[in-house]
C-alpha atoms as a PDB file:
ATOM      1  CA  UNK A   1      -0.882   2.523  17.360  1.00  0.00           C
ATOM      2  CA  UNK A   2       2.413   4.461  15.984  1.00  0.00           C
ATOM      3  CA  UNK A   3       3.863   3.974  12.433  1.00  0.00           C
ATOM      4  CA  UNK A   4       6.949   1.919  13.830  1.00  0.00           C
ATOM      5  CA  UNK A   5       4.698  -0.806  15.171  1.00  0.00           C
ATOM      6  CA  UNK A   6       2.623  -0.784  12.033  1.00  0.00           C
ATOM      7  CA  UNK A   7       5.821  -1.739   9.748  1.00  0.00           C
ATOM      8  CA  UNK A   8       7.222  -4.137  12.324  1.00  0.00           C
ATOM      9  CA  UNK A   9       4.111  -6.324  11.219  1.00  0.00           C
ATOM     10  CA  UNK A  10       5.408  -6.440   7.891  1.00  0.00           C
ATOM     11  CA  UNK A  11       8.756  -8.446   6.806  1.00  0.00           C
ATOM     12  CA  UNK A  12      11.717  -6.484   6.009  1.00  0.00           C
ATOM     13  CA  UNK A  13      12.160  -7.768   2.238  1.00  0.00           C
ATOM     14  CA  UNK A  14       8.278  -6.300   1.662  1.00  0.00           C
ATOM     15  CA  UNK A  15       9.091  -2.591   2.479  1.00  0.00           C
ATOM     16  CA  UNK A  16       9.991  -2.344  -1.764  1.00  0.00           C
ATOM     17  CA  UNK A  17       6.532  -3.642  -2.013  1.00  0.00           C
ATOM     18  CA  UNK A  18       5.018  -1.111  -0.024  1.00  0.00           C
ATOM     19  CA  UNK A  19       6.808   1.671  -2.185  1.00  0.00           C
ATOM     20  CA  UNK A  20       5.803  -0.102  -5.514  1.00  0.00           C
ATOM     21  CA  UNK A  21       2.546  -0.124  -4.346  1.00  0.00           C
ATOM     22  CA  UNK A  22       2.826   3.285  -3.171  1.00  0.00           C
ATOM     23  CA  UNK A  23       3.762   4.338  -6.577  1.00  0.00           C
ATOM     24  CA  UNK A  24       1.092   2.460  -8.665  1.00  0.00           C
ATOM     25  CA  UNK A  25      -2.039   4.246  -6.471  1.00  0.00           C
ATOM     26  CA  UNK A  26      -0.012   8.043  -7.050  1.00  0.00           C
ATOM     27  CA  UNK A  27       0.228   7.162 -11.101  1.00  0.00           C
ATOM     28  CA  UNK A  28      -3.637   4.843 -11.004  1.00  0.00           C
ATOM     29  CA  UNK A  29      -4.932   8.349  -9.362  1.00  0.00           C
ATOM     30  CA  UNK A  30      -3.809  10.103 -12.115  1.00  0.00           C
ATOM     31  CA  UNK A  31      -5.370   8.023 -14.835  1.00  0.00           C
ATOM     32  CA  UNK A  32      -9.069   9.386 -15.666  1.00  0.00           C
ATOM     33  CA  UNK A  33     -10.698   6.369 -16.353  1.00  0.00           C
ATOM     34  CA  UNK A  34     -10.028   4.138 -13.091  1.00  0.00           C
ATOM     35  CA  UNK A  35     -12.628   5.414 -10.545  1.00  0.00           C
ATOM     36  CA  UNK A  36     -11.207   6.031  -7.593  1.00  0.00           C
ATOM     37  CA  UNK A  37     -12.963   3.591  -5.633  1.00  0.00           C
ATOM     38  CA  UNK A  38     -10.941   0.872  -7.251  1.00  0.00           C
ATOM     39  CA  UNK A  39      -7.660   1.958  -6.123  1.00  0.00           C
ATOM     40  CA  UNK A  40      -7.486   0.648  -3.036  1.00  0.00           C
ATOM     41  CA  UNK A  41      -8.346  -2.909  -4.450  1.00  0.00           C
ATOM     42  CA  UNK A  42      -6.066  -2.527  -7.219  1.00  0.00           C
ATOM     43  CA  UNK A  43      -3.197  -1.785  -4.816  1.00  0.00           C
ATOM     44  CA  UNK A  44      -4.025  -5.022  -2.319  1.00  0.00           C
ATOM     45  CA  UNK A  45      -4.161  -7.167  -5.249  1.00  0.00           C
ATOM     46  CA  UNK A  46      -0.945  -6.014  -6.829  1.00  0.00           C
ATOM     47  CA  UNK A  47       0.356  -6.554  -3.058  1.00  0.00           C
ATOM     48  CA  UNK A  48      -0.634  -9.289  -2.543  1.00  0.00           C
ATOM     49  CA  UNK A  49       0.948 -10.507  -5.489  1.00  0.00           C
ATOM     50  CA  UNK A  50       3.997  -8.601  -5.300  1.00  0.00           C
ATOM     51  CA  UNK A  51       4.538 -10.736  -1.367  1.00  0.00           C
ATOM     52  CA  UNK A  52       3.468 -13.885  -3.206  1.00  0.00           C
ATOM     53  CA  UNK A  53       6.221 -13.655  -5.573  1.00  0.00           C
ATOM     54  CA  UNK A  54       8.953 -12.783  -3.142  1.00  0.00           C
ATOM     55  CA  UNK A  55       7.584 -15.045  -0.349  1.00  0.00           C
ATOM     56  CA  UNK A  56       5.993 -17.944  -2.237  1.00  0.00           C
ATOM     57  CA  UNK A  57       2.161 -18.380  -2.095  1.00  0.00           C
ATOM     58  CA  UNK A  58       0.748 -18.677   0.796  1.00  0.00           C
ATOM     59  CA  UNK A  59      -1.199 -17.444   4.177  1.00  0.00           C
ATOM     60  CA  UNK A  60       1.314 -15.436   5.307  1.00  0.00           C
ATOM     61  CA  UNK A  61       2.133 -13.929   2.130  1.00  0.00           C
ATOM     62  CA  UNK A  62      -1.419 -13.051   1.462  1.00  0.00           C
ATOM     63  CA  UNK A  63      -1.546 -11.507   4.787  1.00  0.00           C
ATOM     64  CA  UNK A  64       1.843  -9.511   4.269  1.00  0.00           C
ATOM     65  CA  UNK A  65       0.590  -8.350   0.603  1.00  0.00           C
ATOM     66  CA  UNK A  66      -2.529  -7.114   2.794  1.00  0.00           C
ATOM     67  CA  UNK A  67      -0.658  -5.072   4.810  1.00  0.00           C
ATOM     68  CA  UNK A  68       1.823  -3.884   2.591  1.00  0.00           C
ATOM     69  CA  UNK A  69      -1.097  -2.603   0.543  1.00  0.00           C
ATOM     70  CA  UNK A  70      -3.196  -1.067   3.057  1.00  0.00           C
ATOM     71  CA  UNK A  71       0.214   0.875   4.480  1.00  0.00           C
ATOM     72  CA  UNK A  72       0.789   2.250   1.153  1.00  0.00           C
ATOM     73  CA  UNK A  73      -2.475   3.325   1.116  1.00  0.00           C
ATOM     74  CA  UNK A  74      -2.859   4.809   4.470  1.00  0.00           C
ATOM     75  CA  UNK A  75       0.835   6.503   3.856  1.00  0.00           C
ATOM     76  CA  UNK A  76      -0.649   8.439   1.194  1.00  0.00           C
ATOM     77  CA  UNK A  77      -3.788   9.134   2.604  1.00  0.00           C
ATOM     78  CA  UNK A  78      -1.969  10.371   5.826  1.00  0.00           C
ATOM     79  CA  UNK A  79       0.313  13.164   3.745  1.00  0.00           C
ATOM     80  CA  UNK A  80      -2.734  14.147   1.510  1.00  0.00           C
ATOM     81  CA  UNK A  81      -4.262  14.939   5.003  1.00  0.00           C
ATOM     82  CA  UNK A  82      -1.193  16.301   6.207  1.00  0.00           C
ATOM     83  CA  UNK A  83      -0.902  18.674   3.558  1.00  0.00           C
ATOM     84  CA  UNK A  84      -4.395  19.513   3.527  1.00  0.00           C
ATOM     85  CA  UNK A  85      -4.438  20.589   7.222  1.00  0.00           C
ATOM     86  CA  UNK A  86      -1.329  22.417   6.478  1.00  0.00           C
ATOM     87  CA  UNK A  87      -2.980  24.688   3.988  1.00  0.00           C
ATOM     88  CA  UNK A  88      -6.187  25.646   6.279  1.00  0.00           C
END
């Protein structure tokens, strides 16, 4: 599945959410005491908030905060790679 069919999943008013979210896992991997296990839960849970707010709670808007989360996520993961490949 490419990128472009990923974000058509998610509404148009949520893309902010994905870089908010974005931003929080860059400055939570920063901070020495949150294990970085919890990041990724962190992140869907501010998300999922984040669409709940915007949207009004609800199915969809859980569903949306879910996949705004998990594209932030896999953004960063897939330049972290990117770059990593890049220096070997």
């Amino acid at each position: 599945m490419e990128w472009n069919a990923v974000i058509e999943f998610i509404s148009p008013e949520l893309l902010v959410v994905v870089v908010a979210c974005w931003i929080i896992g860059y400055v939570l991997k920063q901070t020495p005491r949150i294990p970085d296990w919890t990041i990724v839960y962190i992140v869907t849970v501010v998300a999922i908030v984040f669409a709940g707010l915007l949207l009004g709670f609800s199915v969809e808007s859980v569903i949306q905060g879910i996949l705004c989360g998990a594209v932030a996520v896999y953004g960063n993961q897939l330049i972290k790679q990117a770059k990593k490949g890049a220096d070997q």
